[in-house]
N, C-alpha and C. Protein backbone atom coordinates (compact mmCIF):
# COMPACT_ATOMS: atom_id res chain seq x y z
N UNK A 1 10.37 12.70 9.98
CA UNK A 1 10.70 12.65 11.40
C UNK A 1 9.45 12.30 12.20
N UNK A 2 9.77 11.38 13.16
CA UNK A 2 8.60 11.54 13.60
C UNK A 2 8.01 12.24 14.97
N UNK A 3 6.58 12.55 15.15
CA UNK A 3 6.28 13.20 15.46
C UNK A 3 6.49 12.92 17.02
N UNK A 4 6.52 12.09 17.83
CA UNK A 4 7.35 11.72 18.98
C UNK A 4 8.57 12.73 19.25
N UNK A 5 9.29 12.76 17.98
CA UNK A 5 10.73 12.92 18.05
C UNK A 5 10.37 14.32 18.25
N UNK A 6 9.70 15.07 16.88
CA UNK A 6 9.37 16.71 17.10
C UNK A 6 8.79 17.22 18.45
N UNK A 7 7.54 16.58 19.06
CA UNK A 7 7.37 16.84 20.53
C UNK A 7 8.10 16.40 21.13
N UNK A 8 9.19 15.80 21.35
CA UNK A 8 10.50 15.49 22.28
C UNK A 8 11.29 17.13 22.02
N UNK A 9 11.49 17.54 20.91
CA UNK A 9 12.18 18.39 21.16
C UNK A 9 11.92 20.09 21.68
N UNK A 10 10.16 19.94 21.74
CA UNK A 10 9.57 21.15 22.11
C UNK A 10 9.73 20.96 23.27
N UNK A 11 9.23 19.83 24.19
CA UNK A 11 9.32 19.55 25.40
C UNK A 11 10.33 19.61 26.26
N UNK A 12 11.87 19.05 25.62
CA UNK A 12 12.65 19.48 26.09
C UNK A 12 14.00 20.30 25.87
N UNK A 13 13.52 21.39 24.57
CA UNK A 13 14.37 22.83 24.96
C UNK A 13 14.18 23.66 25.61
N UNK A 14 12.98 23.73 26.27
CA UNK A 14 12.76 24.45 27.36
C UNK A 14 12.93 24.04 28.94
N UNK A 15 13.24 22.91 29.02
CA UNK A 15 13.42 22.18 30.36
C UNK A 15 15.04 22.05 30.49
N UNK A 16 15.72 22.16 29.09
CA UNK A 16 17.56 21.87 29.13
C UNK A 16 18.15 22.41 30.67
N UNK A 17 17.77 23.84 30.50
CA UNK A 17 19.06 24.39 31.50
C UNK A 17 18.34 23.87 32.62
N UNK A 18 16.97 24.00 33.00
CA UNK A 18 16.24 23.62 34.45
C UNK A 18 16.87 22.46 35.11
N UNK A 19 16.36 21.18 34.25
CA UNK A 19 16.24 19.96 35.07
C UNK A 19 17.28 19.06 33.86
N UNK A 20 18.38 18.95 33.30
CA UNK A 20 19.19 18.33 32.12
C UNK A 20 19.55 17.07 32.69
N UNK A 21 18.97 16.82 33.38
CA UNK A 21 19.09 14.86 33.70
C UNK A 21 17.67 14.36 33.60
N UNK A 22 17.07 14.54 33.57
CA UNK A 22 15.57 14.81 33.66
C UNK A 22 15.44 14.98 31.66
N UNK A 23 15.78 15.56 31.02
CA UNK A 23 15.63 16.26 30.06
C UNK A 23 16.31 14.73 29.19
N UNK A 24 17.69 14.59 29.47
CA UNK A 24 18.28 13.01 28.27
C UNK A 24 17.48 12.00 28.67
N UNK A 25 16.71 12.03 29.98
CA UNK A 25 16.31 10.44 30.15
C UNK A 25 14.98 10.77 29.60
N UNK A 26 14.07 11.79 29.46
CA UNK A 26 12.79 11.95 28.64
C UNK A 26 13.36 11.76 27.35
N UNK A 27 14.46 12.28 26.42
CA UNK A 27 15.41 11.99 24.87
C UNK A 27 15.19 10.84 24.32
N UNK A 28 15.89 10.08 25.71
CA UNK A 28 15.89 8.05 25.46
C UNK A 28 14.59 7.96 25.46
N UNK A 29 14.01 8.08 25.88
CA UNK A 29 12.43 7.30 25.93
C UNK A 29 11.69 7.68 24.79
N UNK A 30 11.90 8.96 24.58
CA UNK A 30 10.62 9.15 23.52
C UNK A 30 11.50 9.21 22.35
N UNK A 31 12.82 9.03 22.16
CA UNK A 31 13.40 8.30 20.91
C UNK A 31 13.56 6.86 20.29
N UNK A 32 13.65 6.14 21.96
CA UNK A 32 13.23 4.62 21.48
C UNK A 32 12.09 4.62 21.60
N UNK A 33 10.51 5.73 22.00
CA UNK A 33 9.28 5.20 21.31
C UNK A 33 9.20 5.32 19.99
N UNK A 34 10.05 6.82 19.49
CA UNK A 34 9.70 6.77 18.48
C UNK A 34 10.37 6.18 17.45
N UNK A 35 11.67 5.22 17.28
CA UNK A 35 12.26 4.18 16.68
C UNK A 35 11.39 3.19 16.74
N UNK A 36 11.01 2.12 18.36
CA UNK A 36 9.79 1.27 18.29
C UNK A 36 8.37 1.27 16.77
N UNK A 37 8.10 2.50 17.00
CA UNK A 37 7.03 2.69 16.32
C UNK A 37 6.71 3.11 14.91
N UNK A 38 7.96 2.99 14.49
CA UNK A 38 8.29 3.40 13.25
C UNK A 38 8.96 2.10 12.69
N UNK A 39 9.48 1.13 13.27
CA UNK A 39 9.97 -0.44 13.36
C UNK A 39 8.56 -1.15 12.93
N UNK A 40 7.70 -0.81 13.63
CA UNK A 40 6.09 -1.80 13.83
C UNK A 40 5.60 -1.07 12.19
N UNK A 41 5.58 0.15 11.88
CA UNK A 41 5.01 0.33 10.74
C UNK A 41 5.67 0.30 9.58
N UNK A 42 7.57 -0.12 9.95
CA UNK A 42 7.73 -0.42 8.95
C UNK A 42 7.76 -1.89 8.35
N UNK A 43 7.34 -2.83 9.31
CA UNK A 43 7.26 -4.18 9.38
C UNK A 43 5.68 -4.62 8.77
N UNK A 44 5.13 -3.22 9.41
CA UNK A 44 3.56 -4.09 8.70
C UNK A 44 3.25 -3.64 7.39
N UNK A 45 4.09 -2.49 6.81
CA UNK A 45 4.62 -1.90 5.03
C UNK A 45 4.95 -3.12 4.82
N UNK A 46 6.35 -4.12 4.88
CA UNK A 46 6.71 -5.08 4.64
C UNK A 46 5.49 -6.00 4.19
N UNK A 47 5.00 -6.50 5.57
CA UNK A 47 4.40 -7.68 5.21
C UNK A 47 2.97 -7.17 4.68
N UNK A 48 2.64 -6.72 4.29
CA UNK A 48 1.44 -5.52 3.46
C UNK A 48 2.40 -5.87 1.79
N UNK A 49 3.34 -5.80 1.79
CA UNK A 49 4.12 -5.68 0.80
C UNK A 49 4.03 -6.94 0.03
N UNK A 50 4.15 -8.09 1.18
CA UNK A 50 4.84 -9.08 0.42
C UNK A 50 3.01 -10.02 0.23
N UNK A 51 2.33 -9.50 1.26
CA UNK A 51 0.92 -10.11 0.45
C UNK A 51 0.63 -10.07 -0.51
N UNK A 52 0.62 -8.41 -0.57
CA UNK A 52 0.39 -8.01 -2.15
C UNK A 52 1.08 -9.08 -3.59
N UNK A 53 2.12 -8.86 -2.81
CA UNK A 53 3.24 -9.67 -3.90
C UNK A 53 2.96 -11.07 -4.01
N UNK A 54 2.55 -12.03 -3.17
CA UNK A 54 2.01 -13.22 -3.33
C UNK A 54 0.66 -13.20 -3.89
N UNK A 55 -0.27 -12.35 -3.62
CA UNK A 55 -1.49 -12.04 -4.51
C UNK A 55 -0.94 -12.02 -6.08
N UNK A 56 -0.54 -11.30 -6.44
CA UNK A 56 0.05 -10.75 -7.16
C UNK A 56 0.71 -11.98 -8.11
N UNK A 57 1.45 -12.58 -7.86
CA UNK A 57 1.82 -13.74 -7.83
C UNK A 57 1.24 -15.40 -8.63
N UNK A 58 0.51 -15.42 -7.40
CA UNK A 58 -1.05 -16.45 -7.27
C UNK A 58 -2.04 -16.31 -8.81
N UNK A 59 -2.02 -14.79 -9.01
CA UNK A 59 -2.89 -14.19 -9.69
C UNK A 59 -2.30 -14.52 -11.34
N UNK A 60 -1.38 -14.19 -11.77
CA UNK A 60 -0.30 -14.45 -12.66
C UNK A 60 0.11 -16.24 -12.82
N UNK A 61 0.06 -16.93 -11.79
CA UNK A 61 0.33 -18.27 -11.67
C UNK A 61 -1.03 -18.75 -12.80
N UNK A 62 -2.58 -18.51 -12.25
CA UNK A 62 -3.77 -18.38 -12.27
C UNK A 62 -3.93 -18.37 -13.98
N UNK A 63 -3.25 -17.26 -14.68
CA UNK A 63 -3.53 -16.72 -15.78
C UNK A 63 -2.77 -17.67 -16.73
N UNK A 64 -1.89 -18.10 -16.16
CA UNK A 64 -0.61 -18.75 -17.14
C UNK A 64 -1.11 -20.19 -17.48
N UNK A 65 -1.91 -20.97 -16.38
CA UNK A 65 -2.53 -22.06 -16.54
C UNK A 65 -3.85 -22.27 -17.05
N UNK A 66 -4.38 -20.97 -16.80
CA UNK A 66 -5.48 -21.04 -18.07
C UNK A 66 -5.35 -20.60 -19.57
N UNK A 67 -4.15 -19.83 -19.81
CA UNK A 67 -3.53 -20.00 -21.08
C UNK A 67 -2.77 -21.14 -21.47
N UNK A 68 -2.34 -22.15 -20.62
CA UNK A 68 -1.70 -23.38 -21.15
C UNK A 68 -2.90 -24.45 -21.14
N UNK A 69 -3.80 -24.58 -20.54
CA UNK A 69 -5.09 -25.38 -20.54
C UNK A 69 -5.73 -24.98 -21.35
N UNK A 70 -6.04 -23.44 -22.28
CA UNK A 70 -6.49 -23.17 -23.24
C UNK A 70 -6.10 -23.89 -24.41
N UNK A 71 -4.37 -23.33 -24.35
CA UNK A 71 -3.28 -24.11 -25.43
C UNK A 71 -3.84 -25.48 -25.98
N UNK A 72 -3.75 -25.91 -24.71
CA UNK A 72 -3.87 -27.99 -24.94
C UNK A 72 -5.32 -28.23 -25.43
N UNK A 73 -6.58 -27.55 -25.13
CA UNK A 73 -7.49 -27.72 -25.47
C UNK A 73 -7.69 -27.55 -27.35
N UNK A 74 -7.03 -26.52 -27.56
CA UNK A 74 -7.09 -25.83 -28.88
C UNK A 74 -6.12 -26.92 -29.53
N UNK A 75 -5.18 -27.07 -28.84
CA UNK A 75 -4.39 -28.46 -29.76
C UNK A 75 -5.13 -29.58 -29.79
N UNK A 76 -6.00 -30.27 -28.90
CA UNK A 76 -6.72 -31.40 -29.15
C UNK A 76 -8.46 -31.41 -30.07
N UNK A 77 -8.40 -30.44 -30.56
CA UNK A 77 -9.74 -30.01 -31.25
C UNK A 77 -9.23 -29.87 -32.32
């Protein structure tokens, strides 16, 4: 959960009965901050993800052609 969401709800169970229009429109806000911001870090996991994975990738591409350029060498000797 995030922590937006947990101080949203300290903040406003004690304000419910006082001011309760006041209280859902602070709800919305610091629930779509804390959706927003949990969107942004799960987007930069993603693309964190998929670098890796093209590294990853690249790296393996890398290995396969110096075992087939090995291959051909060892066949022409």
């Amino acid at each position: 959960m995030c922590r937006l969401r947990r101080a949203k709800h300290v903040l406003t169970s004690s304000l419910a009965p006082v001011v309760e229009h006041h209280t859902r429109e602070a709800t919305t806000n610091v629930t779509n901050l804390c959706t927003n911001s949990q969107s942004v870090r799960e987007r930069l996991h993603r693309k964190h993800g998929i670098y890796k994975k093209k590294e990853r990738d690249r790296e393996e591409l890398k290995k396969s052609i110096d075992n087939s350029i090995g291959i051909e060498r060892s066949r022409s000797l």
